[in-house]
C-alpha atoms as a PDB file:
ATOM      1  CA  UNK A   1     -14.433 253.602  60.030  1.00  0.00           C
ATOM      2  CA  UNK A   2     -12.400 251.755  57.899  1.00  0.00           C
ATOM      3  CA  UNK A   3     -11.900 248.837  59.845  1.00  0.00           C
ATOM      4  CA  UNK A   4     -15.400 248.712  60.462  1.00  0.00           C
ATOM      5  CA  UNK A   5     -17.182 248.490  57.332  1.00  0.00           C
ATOM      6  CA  UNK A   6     -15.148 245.618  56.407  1.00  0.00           C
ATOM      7  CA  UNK A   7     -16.544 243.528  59.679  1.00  0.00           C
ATOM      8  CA  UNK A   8     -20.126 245.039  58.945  1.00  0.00           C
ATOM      9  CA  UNK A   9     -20.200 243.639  55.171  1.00  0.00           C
ATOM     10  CA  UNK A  10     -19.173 240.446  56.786  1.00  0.00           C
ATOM     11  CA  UNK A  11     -21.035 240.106  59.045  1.00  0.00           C
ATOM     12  CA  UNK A  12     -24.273 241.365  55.934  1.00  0.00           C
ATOM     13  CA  UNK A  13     -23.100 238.676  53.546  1.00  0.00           C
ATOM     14  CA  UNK A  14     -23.493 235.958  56.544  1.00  0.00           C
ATOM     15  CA  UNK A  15     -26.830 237.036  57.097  1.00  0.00           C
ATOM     16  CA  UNK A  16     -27.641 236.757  53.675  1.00  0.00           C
ATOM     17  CA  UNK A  17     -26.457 232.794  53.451  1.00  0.00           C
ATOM     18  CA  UNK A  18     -28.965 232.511  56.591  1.00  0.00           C
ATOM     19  CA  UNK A  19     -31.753 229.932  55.393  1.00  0.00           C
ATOM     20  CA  UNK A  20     -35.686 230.259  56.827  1.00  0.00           C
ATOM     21  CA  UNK A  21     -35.033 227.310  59.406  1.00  0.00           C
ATOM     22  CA  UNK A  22     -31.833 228.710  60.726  1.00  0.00           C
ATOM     23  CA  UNK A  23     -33.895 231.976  61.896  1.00  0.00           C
ATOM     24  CA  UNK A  24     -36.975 229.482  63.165  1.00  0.00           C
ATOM     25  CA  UNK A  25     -33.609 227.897  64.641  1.00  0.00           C
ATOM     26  CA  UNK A  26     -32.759 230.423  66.763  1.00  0.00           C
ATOM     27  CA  UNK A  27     -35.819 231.567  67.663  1.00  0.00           C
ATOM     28  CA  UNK A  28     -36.799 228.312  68.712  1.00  0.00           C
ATOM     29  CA  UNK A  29     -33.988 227.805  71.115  1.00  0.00           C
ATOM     30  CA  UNK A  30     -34.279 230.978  72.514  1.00  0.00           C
ATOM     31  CA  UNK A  31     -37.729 230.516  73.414  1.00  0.00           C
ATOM     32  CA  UNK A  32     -37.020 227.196  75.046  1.00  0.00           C
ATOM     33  CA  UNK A  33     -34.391 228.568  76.460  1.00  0.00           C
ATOM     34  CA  UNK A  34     -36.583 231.086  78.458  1.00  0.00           C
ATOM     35  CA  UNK A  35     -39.178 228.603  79.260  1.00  0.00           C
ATOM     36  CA  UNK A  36     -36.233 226.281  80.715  1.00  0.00           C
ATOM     37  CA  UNK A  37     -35.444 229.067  82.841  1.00  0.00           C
ATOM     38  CA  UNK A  38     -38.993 229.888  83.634  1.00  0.00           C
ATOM     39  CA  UNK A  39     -39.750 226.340  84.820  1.00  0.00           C
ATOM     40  CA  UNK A  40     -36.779 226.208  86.963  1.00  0.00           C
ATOM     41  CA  UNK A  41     -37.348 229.154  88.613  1.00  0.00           C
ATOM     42  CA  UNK A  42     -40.775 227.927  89.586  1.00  0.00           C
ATOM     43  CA  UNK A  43     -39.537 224.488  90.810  1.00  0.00           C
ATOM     44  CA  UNK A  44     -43.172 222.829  90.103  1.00  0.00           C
ATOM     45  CA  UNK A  45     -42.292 220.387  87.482  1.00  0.00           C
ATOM     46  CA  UNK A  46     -45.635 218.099  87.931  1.00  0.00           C
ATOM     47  CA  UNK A  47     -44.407 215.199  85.902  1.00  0.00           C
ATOM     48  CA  UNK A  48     -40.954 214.365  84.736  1.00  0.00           C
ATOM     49  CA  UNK A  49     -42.530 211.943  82.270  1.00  0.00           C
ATOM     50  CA  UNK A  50     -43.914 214.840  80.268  1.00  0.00           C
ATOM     51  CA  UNK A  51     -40.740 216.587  80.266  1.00  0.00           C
ATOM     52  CA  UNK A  52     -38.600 213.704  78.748  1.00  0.00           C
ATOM     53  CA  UNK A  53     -41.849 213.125  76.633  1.00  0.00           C
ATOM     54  CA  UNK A  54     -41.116 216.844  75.365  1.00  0.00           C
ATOM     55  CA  UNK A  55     -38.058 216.635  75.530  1.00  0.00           C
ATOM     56  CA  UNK A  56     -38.110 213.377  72.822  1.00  0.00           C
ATOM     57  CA  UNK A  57     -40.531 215.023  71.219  1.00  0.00           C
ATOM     58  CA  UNK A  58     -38.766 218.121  70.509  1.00  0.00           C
ATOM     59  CA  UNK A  59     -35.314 215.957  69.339  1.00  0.00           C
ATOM     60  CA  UNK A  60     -37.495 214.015  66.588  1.00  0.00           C
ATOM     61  CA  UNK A  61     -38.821 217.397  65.126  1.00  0.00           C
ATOM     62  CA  UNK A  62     -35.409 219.164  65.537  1.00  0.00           C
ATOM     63  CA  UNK A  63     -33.831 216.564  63.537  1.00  0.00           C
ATOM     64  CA  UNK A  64     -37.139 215.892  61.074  1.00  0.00           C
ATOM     65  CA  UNK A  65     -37.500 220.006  60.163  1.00  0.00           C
ATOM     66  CA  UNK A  66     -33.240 219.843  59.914  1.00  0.00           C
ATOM     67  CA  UNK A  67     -32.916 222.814  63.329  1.00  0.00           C
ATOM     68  CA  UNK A  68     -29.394 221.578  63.171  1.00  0.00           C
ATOM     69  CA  UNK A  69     -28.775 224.447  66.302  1.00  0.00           C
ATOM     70  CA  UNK A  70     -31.718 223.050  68.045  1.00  0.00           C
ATOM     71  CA  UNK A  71     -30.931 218.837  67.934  1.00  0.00           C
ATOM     72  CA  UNK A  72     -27.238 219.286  68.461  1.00  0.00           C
ATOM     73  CA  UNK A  73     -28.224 221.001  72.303  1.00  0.00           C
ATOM     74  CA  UNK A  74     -30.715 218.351  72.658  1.00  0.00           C
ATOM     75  CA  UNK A  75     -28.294 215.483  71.519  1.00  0.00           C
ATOM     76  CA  UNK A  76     -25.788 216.385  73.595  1.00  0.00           C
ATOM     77  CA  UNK A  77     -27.844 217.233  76.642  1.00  0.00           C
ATOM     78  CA  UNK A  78     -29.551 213.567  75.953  1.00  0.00           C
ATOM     79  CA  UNK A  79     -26.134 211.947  76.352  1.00  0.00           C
ATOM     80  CA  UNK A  80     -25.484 213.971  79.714  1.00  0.00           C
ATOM     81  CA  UNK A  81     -29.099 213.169  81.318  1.00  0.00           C
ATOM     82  CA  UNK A  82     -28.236 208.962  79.944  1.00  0.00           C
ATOM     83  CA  UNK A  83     -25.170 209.420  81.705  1.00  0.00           C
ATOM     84  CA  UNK A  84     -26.568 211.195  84.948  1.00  0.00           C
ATOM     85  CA  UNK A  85     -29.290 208.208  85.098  1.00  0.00           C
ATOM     86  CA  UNK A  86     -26.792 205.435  84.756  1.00  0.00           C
ATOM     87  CA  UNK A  87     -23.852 206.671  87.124  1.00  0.00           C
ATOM     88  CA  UNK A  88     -26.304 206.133  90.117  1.00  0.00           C
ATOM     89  CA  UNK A  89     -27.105 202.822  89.105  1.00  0.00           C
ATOM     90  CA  UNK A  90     -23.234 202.226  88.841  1.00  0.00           C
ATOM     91  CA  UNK A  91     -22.830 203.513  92.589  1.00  0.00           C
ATOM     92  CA  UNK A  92     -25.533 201.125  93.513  1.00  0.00           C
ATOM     93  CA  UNK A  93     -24.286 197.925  91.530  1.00  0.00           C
ATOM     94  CA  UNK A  94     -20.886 198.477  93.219  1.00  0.00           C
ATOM     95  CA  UNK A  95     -22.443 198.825  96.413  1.00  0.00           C
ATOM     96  CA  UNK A  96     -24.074 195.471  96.117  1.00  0.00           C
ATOM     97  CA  UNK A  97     -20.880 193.450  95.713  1.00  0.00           C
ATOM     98  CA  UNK A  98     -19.339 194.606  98.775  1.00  0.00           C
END
């Protein structure tokens, strides 16, 4: 018990520091997080314009109501789609020249 309750009041005093957006935070991400997983399961994504419209969409408001949790996934997963859309136009380009 005594090693414990030193890792429990911890753990309480980080809870405390916890602000209101860091708990809309988390609960934000895991929602999206679920409907991500949802909507691949399904496989009927009717547009992928609306999802990179959502997708911005959610990044501005992330960064404008400070969900620091929520816009660093998004900014990072941003750089990673950028990159996945320009590597096949790289492959093409240097197909062209040959």
């Amino acid at each position: 018990m005594e090693f414990v309750m030193p890792i429990l009041e911890g753990a309480w005093r980080y809870v405390l520091t916890l602000r209101i957006s860091d708990y809309l935070d988390i609960a934000l991400m895991a929602y999206a997080i679920y409907w991500l997983l949802k909507l691949v399961g399904t496989s009927k994504v009717e547009s992928v314009g609306k999802v990179i419209l959502l997708f911005l969409l959610a990044l501005m408001l992330s960064d404008a109501f400070s969900l620091n949790g929520i816009y660093f996934l998004l900014s990072h997963i941003l750089s990673l789609g950028a990159l996945a859309l320009v590597q096949p136009l790289r492959a093409h380009a240097a197909g062209l020249g040959h």
